[in-house]
Protein backbone atom coordinates (compact mmCIF):
# COMPACT_ATOMS: atom_id res chain seq x y z
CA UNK A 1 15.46 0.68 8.59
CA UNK A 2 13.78 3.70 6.91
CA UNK A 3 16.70 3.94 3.74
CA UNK A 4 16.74 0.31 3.81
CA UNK A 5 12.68 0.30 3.15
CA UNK A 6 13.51 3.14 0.39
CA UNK A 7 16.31 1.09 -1.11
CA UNK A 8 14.16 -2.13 -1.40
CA UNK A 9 11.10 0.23 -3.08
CA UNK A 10 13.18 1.66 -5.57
CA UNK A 11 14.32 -1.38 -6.44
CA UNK A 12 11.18 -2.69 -7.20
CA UNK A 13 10.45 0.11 -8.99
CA UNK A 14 13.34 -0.51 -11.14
CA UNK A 15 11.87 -3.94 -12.12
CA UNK A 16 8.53 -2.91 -13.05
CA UNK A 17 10.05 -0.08 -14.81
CA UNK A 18 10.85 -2.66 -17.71
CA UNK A 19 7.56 -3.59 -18.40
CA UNK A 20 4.57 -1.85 -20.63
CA UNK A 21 4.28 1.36 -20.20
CA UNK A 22 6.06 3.80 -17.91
CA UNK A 23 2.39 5.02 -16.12
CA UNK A 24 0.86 1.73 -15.61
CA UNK A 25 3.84 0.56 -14.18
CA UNK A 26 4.14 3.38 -11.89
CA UNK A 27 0.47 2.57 -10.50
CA UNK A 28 1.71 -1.04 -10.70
CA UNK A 29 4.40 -0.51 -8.41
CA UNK A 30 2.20 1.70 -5.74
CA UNK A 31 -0.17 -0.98 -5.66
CA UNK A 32 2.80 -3.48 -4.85
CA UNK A 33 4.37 -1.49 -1.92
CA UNK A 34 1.01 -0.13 -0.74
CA UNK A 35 0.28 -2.94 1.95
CA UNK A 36 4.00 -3.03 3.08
CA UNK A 37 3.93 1.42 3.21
CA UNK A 38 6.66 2.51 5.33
CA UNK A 39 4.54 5.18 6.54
CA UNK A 40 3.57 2.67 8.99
CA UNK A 41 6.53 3.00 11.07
CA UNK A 42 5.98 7.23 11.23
CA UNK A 43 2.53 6.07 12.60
CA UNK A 44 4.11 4.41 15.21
CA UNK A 45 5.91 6.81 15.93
CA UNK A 46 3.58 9.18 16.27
CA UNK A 47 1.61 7.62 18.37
CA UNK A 48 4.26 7.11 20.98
CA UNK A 49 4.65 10.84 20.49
CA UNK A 50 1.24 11.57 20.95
CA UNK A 51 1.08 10.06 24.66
CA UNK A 52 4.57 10.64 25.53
CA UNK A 53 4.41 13.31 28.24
CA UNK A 54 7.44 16.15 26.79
CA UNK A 55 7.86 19.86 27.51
CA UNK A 56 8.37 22.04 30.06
CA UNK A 57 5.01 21.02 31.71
CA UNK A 58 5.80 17.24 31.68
CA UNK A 59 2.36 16.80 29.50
CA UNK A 60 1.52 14.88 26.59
CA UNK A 61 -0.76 15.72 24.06
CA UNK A 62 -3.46 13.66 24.66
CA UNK A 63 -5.78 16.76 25.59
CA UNK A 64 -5.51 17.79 22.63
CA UNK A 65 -8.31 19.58 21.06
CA UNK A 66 -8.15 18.91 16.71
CA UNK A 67 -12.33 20.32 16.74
CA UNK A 68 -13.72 16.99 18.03
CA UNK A 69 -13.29 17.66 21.86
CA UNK A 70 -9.99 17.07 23.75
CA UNK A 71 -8.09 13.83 22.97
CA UNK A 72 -10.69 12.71 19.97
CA UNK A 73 -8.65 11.58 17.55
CA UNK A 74 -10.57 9.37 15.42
CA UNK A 75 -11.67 11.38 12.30
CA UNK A 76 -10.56 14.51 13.17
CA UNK A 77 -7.58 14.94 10.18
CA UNK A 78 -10.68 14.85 7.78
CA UNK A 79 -12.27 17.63 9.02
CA UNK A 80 -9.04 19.59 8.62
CA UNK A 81 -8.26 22.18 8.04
CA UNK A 82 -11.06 24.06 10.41
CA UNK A 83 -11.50 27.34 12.43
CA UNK A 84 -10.74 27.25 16.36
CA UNK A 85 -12.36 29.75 18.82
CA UNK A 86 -9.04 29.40 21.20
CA UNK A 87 -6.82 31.10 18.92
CA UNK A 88 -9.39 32.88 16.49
CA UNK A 89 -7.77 31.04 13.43
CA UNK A 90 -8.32 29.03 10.49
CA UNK A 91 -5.68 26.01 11.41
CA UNK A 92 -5.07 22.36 9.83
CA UNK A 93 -3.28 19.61 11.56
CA UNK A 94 -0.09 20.87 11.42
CA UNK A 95 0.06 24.46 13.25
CA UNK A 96 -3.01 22.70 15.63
CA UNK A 97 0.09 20.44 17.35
CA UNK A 98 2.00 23.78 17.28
CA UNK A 99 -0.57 24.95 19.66
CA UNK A 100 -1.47 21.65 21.69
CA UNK A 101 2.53 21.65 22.08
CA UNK A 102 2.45 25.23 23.73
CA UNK A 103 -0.66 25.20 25.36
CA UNK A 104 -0.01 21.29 26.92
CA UNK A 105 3.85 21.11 27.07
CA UNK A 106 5.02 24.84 27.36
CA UNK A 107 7.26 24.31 23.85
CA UNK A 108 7.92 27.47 21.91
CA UNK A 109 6.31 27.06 18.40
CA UNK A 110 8.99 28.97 16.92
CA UNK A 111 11.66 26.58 17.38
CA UNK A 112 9.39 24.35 15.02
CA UNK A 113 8.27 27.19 12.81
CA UNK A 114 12.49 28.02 12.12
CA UNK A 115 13.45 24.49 12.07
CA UNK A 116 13.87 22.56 8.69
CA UNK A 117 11.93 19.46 7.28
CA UNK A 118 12.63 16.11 8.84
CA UNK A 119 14.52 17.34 11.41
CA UNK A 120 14.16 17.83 15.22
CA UNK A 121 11.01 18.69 16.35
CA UNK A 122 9.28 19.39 12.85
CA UNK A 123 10.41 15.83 12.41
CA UNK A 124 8.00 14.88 15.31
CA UNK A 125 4.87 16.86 14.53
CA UNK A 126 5.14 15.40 10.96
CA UNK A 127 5.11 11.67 12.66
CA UNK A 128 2.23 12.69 14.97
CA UNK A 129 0.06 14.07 11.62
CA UNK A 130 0.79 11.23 10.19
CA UNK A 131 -0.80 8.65 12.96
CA UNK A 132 -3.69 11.50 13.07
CA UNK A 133 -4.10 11.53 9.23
CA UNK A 134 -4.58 7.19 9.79
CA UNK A 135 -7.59 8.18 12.93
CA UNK A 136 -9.35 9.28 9.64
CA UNK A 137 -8.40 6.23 6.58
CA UNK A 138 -11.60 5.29 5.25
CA UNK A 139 -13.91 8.58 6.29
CA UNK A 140 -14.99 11.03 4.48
CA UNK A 141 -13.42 14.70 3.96
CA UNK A 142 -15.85 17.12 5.75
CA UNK A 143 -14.36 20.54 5.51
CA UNK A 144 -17.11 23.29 4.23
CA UNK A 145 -16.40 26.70 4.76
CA UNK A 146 -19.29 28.04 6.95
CA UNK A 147 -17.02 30.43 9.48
CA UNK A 148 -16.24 33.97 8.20
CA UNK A 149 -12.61 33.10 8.46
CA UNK A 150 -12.84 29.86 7.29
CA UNK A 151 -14.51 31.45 3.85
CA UNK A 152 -11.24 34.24 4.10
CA UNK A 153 -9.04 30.82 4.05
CA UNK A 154 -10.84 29.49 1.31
CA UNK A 155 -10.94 32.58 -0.88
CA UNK A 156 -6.95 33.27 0.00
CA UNK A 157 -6.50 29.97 -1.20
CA UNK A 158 -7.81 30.31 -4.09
CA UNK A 159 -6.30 33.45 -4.76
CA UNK A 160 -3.09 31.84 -3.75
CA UNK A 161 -3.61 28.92 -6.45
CA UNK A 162 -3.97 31.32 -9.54
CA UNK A 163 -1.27 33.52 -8.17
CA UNK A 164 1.62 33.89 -11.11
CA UNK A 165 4.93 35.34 -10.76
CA UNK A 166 8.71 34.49 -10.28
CA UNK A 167 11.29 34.21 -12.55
CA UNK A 168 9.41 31.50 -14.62
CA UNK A 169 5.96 33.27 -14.43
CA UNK A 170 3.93 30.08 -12.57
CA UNK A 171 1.42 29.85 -10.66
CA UNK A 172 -0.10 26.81 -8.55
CA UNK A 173 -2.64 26.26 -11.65
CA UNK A 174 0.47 26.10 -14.24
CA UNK A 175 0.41 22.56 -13.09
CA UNK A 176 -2.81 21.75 -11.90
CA UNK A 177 -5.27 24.26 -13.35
CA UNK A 178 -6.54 21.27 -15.86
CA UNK A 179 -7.23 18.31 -16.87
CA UNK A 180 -4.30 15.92 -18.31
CA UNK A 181 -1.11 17.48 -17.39
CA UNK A 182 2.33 15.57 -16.37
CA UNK A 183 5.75 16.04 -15.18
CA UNK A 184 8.32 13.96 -16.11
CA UNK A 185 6.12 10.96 -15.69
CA UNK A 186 4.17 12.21 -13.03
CA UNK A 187 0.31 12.70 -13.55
CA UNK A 188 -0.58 15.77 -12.10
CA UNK A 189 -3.87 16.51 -10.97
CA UNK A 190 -6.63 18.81 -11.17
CA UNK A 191 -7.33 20.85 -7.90
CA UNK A 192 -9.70 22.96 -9.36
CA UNK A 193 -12.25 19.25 -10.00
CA UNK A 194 -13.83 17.70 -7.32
CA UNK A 195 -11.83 14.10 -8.54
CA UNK A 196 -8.74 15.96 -8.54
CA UNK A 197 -8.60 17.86 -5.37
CA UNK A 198 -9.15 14.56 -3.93
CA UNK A 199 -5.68 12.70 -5.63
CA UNK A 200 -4.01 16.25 -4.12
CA UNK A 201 -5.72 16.14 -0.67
CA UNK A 202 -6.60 12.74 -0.01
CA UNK A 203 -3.64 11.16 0.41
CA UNK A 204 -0.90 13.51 2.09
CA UNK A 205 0.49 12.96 4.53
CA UNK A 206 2.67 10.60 2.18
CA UNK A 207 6.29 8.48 2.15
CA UNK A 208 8.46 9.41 -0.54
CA UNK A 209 10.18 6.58 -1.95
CA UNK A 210 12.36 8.82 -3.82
CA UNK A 211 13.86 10.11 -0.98
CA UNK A 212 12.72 7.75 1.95
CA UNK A 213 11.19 10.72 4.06
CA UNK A 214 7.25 11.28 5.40
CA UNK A 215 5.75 14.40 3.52
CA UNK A 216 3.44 16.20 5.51
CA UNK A 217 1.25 18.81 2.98
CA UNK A 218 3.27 21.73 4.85
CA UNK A 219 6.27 20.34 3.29
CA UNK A 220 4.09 19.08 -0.40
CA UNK A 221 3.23 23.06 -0.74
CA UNK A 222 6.79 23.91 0.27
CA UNK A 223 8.47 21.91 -2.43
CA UNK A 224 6.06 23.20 -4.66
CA UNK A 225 6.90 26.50 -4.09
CA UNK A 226 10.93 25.62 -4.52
CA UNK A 227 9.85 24.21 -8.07
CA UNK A 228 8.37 27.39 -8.79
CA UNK A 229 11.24 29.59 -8.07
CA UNK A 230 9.08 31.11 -5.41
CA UNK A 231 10.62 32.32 -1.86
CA UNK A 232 10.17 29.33 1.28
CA UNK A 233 6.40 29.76 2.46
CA UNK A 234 6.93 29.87 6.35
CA UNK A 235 5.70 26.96 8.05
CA UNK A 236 2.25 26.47 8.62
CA UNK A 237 1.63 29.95 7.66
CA UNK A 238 -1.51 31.52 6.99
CA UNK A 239 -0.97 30.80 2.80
CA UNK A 240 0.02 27.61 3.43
CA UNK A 241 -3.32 26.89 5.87
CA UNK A 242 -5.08 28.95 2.93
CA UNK A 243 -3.67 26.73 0.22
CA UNK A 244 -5.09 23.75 2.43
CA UNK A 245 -8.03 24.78 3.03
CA UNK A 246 -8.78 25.32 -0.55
CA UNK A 247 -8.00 21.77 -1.58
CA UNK A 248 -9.86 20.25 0.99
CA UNK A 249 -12.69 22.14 0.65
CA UNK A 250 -12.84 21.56 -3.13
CA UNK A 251 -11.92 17.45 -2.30
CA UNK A 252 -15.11 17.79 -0.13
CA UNK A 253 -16.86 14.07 0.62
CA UNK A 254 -13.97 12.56 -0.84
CA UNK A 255 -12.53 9.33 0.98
CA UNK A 256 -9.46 9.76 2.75
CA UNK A 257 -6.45 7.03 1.96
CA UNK A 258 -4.11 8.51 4.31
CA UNK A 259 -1.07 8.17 4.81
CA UNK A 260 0.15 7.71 1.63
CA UNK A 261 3.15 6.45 -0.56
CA UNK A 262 4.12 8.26 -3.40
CA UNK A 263 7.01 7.72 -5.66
């Protein structure tokens, strides 16, 4: 059902590809397949995740504490990333179910952590961000660095973002450091702007038509580091979480649209 929902997009992208310009028919064609997103079925999926009990301990994870109290769900991906007393980190929604799954089901993280991208259990955590990224369509992103660690996140981040090496000499800001870059046809924005933090926050966890997969941002940042020539980030590190933080906290009062569909 999923490559047959990624065949049909891409065809309609093909249409609209004929028509005016390449851009405008690019935002055309979102608009089109927005109502019908595939993402919906991942939600679904994670839901049925969320209360299934799994694990060693036979639990699901609907005690989950995501910084709103255990099992409150309902805007809790906008406040995301966020410091947690339990494990004396700076955490976004991604390593959190890493540690509800341990703490409530008695699964190893690490099993996750080594796995690969749309498979296995990552697979799962992906589908349950993505139902806890729709608990927060329509609110507003809250995430203000007020913790000690949560202002180390955000000034890692940063770092992170400006950082340049590799064999091609990027860094994060080679792409979106300013205002009116592309790739390919691809509008790229600005993460250092308010407006543009919010296109790169507000709207991952995504479905790629291109390749008929959910994107969580674990796996957005990962890519981006491939592109780069960089080595693999390890999942939901602590430069990853950084990297997080410091778009969300820069895409601060934006609306969240999430999940997503991108092409």
């Amino acid at each position: 059902m999923k490559k047959l929902l990624a065949a049909v997009a891409l065809g309609v992208a093909g249409a609209a590809w004929a028509q005016g310009s390449a851009v405008d028919e690019i935002e055309r064609y979102r608009q089109m397949i927005a109502d019908g997103n595939p993402a919906e079925l991942y939600e679904a999926e994670g839901e049925e995740l969320w209360k299934k009990k799994a694990g060693p301990k036979n639990a699901s994870l609907e005690k989950c504490d995501l910084g709103l109290g255990p099992g409150v769900t309902k805007g809790a991906y906008a406040q995301l990333p966020r410091y947690f007393a339990d494990t004396d980190r700076v955490q976004d929604a991604e390593s959190r179910i890493l540690t509800c799954m341990q703490q409530l089901q008695g699964i190893d993280p690490q099993e996750i952590i080594k796995g690969s991208f749309g498979r296995g259990k990552r697979a799962e955590v992906v589908a349950i961000v993505t139902w806890l990224s729709g608990q927060s369509k329509g609110m507003k992103v809250n995430v203000v660095p007020k913790h000690p660690k949560e202002k180390e996140a955000y000034a890692l981040g940063r770092k992170a973002f400006y950082y340049q090496a590799g064999p091609h000499d990027f860094s994060c800001a080679s792409c979106h450091g300013e205002d009116g870059k592309r790739i390919r046809l691809q509008d790229l924005p600005n993460i250092t702007t308010p407006e543009g933090a919010a296109k790169g926050w507000t709207t991952w966890p995504a479905y790629r038509v291109s390749n008929g997969q959910m994107w969580s941002m674990q796996h957005r940042l990962e890519d981006c580091y491939r592109q780069q020539r960089f080595p693999q980030p390890v999942y939901t590190s602590e430069l990853t979480i950084a990297l997080s933080y410091f778009m969300a906290a820069n895409s601060n009062g934006a609306t969240m649209a999430t999940p997503g569909i991108k092409r």
